[in-house]
N, C-alpha and C. Protein backbone atom coordinates (compact mmCIF):
# COMPACT_ATOMS: atom_id res chain seq x y z
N UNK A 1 81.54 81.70 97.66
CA UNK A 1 80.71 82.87 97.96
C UNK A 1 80.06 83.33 96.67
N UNK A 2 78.61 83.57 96.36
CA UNK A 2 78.01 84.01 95.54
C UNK A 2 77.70 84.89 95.78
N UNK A 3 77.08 85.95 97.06
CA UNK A 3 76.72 87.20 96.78
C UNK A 3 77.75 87.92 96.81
N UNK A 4 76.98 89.17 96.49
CA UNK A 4 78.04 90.03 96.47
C UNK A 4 78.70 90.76 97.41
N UNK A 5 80.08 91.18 97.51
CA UNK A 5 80.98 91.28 98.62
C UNK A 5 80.42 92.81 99.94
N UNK A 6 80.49 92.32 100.78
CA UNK A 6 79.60 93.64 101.31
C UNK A 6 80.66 95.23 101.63
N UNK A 7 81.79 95.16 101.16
CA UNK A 7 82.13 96.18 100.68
C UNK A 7 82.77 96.62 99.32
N UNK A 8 82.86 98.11 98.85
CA UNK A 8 83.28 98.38 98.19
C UNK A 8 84.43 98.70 97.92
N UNK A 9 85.02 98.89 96.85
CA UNK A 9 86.72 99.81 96.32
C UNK A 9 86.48 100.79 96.16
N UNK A 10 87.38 101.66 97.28
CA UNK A 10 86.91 103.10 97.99
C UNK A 10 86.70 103.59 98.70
N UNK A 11 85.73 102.22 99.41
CA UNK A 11 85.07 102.42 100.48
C UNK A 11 86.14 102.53 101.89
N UNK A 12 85.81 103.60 102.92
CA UNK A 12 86.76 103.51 104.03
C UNK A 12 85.90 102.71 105.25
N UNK A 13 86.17 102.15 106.00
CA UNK A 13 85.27 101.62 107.43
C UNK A 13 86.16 101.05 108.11
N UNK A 14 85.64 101.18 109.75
CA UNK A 14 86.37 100.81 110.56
C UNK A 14 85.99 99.40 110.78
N UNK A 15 87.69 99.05 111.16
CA UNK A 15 87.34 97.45 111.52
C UNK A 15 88.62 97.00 112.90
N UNK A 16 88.45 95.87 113.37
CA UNK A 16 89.19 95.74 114.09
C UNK A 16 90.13 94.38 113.75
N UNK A 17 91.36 94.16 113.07
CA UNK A 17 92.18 93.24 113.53
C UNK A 17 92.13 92.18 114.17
N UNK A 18 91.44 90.69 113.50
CA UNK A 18 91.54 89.82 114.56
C UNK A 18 92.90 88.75 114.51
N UNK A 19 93.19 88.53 113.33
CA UNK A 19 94.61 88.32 113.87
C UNK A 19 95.84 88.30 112.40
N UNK A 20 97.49 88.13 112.85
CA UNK A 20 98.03 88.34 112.21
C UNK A 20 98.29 87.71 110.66
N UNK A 21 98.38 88.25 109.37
CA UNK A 21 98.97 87.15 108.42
C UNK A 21 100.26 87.07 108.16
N UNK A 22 100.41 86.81 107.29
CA UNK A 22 101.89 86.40 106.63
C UNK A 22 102.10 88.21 106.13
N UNK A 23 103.70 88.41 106.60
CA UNK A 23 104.42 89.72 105.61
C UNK A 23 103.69 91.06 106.82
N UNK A 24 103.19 90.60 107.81
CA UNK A 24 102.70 92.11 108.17
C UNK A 24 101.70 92.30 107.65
N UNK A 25 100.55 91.35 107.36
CA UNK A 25 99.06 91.23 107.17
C UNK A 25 98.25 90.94 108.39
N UNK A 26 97.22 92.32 108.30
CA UNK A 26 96.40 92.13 109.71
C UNK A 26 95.20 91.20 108.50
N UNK A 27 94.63 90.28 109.06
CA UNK A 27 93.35 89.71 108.69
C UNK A 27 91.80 90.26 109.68
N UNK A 28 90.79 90.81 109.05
CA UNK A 28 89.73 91.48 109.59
C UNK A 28 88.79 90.77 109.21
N UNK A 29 87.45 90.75 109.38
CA UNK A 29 86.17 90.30 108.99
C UNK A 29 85.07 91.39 108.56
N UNK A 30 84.68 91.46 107.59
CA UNK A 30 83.08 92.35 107.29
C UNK A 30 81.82 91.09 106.70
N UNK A 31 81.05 90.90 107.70
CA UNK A 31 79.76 89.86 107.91
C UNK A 31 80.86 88.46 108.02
N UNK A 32 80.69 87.99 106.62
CA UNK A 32 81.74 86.39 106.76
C UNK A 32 83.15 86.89 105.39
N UNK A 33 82.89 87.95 105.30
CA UNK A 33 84.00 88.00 104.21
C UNK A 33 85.32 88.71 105.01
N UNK A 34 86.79 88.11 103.90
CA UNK A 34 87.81 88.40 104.97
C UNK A 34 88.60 89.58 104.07
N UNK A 35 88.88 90.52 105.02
CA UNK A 35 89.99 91.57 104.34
C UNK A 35 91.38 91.39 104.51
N UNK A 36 92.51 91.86 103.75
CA UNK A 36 93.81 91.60 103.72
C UNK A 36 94.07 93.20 104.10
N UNK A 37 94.57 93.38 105.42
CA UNK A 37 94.38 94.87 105.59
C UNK A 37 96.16 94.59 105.83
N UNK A 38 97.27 96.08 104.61
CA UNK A 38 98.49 95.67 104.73
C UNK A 38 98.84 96.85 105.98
N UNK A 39 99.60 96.14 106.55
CA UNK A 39 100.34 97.01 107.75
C UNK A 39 99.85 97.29 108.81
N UNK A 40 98.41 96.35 109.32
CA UNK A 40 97.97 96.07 110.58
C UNK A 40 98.34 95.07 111.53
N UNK A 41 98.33 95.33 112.69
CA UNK A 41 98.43 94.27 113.76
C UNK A 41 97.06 93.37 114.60
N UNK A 42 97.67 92.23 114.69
CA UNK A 42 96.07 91.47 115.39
C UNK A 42 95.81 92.67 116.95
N UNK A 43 94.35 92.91 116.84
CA UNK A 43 94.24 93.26 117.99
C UNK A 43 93.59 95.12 117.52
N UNK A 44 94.54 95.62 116.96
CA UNK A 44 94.55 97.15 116.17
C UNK A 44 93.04 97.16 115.97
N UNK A 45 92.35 98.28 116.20
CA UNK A 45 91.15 99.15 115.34
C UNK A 45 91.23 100.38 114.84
N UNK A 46 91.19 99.66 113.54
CA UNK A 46 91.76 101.37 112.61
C UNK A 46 90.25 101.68 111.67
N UNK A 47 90.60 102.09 110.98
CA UNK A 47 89.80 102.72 109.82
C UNK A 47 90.73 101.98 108.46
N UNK A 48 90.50 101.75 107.34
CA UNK A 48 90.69 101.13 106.21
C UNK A 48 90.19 101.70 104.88
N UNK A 49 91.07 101.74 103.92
CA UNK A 49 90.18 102.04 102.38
C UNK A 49 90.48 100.86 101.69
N UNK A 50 89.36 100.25 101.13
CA UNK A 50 89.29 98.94 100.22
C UNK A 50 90.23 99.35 98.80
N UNK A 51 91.01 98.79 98.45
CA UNK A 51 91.62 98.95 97.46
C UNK A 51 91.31 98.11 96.40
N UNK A 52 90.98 96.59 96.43
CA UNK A 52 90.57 96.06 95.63
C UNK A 52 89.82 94.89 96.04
N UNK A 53 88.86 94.53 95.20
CA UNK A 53 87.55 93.69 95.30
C UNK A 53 88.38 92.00 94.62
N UNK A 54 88.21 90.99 95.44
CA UNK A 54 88.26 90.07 94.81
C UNK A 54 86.97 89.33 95.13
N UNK A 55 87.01 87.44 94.30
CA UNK A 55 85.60 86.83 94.88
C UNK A 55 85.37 86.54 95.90
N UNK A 56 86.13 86.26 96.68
CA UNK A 56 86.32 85.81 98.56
C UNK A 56 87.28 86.89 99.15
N UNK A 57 87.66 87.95 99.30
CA UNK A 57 88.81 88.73 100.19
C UNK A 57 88.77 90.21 99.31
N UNK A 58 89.30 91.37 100.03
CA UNK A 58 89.49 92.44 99.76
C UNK A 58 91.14 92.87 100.24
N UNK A 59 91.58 93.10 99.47
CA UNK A 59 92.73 93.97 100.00
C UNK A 59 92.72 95.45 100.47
N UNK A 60 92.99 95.52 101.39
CA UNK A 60 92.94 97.20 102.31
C UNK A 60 93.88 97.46 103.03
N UNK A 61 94.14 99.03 102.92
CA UNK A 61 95.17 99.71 104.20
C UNK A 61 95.09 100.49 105.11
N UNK A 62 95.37 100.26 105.93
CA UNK A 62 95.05 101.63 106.97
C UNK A 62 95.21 102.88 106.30
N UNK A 63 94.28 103.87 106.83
CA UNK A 63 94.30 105.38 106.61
C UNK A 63 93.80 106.39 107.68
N UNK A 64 94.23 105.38 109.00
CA UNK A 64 93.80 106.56 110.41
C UNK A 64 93.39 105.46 111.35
């Protein structure tokens, strides 16, 4: 991935859970990039704050 990630660290947005990872990792999508949202379930639509930016994935947690 070369552009740049289409969200920010900070940023809150809703997303929906498409399915489970490893440890109690929900995995989400924003355009083609993937978030590591901790303490979601596949299926769940929450709201999220980006905690940190990597080159391919974001780590995020629920906050509502």
């Amino acid at each position: 991935m070369t552009a740049d990630p289409p969200v920010n660290e900070g940023q809150v947005i809703k997303v929906t859970i498409d399915t489970a990872g490893p440890a109690g990792i929900g995995l989400a999508h924003v355009e083609d990039y993937v978030l590591y949202v901790h303490g979601a379930s596949a299926g769940q639509t929450c709201k999220v704050k980006i905690k940190k930016i990597h080159r391919t994935y974001a780590d995020a947690e629920v906050v509502g």
